[in-house]
N, C-alpha and C. Protein backbone atom coordinates (compact mmCIF):
# COMPACT_ATOMS: atom_id res chain seq x y z
N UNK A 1 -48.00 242.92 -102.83
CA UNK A 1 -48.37 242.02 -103.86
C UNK A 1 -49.16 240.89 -103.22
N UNK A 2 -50.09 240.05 -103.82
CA UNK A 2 -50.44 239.17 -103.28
C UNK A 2 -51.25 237.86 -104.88
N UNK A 3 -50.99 236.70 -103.81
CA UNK A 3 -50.96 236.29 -104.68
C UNK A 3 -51.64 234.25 -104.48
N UNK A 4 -52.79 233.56 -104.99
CA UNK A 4 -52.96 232.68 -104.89
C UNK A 4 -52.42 231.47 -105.68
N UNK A 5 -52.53 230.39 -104.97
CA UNK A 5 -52.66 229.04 -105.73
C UNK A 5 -52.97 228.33 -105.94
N UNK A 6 -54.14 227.88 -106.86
CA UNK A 6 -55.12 226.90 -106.68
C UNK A 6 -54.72 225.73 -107.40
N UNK A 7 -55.27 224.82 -106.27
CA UNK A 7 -55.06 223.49 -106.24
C UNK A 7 -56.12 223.13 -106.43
N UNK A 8 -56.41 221.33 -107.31
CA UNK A 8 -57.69 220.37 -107.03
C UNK A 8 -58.29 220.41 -105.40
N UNK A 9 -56.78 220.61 -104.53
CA UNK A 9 -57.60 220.07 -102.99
C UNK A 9 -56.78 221.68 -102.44
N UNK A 10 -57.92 222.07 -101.79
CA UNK A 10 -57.79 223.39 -101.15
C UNK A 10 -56.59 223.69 -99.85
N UNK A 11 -56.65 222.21 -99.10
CA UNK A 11 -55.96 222.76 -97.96
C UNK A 11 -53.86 223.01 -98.95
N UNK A 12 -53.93 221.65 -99.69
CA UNK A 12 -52.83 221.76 -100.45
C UNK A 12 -52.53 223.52 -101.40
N UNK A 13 -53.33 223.71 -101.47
CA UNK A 13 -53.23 225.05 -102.44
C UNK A 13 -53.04 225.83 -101.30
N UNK A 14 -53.60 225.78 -100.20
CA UNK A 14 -52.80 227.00 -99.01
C UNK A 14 -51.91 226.61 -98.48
N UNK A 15 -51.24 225.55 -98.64
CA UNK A 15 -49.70 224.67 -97.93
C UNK A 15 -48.78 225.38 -99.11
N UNK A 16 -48.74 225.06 -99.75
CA UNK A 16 -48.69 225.35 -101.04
C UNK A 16 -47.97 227.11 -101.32
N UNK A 17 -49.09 228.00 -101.45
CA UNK A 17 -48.88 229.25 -100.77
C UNK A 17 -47.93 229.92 -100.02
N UNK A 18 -48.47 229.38 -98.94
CA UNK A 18 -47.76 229.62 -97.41
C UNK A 18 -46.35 229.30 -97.63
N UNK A 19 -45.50 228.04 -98.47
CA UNK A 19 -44.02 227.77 -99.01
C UNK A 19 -43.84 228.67 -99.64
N UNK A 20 -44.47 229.19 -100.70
CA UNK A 20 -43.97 230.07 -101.45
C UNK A 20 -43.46 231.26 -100.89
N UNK A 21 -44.61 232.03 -100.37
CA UNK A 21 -44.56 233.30 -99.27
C UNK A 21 -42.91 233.25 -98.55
N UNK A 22 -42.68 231.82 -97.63
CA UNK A 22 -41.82 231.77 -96.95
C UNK A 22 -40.23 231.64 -97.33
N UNK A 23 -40.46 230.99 -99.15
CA UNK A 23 -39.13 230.59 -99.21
C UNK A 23 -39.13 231.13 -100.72
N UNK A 24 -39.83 232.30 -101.46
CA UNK A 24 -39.69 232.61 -102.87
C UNK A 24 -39.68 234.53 -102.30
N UNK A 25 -38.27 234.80 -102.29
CA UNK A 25 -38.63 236.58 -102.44
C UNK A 25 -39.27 236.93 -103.74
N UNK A 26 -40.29 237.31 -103.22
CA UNK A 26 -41.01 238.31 -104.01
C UNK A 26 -41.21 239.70 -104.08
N UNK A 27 -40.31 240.26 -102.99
CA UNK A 27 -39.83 242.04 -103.46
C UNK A 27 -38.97 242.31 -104.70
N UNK A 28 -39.84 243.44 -105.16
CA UNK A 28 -39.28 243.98 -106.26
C UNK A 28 -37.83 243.75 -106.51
N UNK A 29 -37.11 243.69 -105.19
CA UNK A 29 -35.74 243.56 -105.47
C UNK A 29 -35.18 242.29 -105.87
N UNK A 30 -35.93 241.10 -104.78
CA UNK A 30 -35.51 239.63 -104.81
C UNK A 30 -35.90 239.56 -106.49
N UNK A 31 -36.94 239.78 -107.38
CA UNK A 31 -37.73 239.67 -108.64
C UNK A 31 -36.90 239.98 -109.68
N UNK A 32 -35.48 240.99 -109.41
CA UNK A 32 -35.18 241.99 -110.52
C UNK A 32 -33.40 240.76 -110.29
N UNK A 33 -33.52 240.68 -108.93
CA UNK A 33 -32.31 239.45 -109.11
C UNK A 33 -32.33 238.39 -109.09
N UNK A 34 -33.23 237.55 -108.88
CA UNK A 34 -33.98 236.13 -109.61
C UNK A 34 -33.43 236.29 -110.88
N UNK A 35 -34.19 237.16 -111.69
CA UNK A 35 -34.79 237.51 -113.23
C UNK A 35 -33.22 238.46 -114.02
N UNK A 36 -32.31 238.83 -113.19
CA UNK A 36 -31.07 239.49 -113.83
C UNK A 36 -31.91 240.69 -114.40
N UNK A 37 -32.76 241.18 -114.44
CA UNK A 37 -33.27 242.39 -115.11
C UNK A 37 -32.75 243.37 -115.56
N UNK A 38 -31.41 243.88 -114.78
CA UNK A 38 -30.43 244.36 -115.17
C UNK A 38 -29.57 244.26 -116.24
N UNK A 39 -29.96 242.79 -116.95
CA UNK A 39 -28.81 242.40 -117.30
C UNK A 39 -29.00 242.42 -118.97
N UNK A 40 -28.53 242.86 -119.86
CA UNK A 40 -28.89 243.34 -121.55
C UNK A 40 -29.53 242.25 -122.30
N UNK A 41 -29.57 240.78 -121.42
CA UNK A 41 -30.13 239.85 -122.76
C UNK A 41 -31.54 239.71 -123.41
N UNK A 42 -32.08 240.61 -123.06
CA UNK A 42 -33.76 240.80 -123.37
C UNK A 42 -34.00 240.98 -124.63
N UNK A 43 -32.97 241.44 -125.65
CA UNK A 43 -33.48 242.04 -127.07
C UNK A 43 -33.47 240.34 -127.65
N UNK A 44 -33.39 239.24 -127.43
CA UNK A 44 -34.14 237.72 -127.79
C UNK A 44 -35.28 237.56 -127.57
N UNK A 45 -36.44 238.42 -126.49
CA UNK A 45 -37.25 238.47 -126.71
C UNK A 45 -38.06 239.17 -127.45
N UNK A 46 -37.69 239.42 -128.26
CA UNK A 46 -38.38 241.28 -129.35
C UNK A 46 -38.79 240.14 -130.73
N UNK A 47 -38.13 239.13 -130.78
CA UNK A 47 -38.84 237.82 -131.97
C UNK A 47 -39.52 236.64 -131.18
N UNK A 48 -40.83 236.29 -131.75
CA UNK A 48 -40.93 234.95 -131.65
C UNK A 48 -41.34 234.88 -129.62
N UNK A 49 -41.86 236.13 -129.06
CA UNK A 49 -42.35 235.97 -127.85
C UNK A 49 -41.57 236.05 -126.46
N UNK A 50 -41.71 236.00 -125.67
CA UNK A 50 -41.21 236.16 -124.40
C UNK A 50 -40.62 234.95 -123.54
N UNK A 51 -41.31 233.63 -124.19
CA UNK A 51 -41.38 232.54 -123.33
C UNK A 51 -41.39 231.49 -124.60
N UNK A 52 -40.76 230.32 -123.55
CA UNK A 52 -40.40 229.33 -124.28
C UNK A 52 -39.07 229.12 -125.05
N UNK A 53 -37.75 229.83 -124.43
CA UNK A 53 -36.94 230.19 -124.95
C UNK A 53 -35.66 229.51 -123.69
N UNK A 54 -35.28 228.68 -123.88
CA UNK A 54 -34.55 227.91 -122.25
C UNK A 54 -33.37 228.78 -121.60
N UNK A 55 -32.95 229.89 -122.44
CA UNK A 55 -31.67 230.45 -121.98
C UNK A 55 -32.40 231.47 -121.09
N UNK A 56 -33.63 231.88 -121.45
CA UNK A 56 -33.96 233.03 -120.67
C UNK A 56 -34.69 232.46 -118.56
N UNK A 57 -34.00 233.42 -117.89
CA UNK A 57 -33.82 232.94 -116.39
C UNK A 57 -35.49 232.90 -116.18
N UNK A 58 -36.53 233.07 -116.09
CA UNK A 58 -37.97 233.10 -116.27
C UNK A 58 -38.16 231.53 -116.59
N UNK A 59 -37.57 230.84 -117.76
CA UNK A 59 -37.47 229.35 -118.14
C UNK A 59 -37.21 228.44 -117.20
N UNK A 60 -36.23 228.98 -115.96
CA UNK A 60 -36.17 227.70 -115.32
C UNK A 60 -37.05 227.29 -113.81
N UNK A 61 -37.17 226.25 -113.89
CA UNK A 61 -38.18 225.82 -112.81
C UNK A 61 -37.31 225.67 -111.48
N UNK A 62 -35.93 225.68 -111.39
CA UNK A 62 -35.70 225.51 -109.93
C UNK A 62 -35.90 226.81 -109.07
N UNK A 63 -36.12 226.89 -108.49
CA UNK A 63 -35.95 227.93 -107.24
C UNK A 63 -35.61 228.24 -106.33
N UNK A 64 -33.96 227.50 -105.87
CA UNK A 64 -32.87 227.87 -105.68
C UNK A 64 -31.62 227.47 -106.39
């Protein structure tokens, strides 16, 4: 997978990056247990969209 981040100031958008890479799993596996994917509460998204909904794990901004 790969993946950018653009910033107003360039060197920040590859600092930036480079954290992510180091401290966000992004294998399929880390992605599916971040996200509970496994887990049955998805039929809340079948109305009214995917996003914007605070219970769903995708909603929250911390990342650990």
């Amino acid at each position: 997978m790969s993946f950018y981040i653009e910033t107003a100031d360039a060197k920040q958008g590859r600092d930036l990056t480079k954290w992510v890479q180091d401290n966000v799993d992004l294998t399929p596996k880390g992605i599916i247990e971040r996200f509970d994917l496994f887990k049955p509460i998805y039929s809340k998204t079948t109305n009214y969209g995917h996003f914007g909904k605070k219970d769903l794990p995708w909603e929250k901004i911390d990342l650990f």
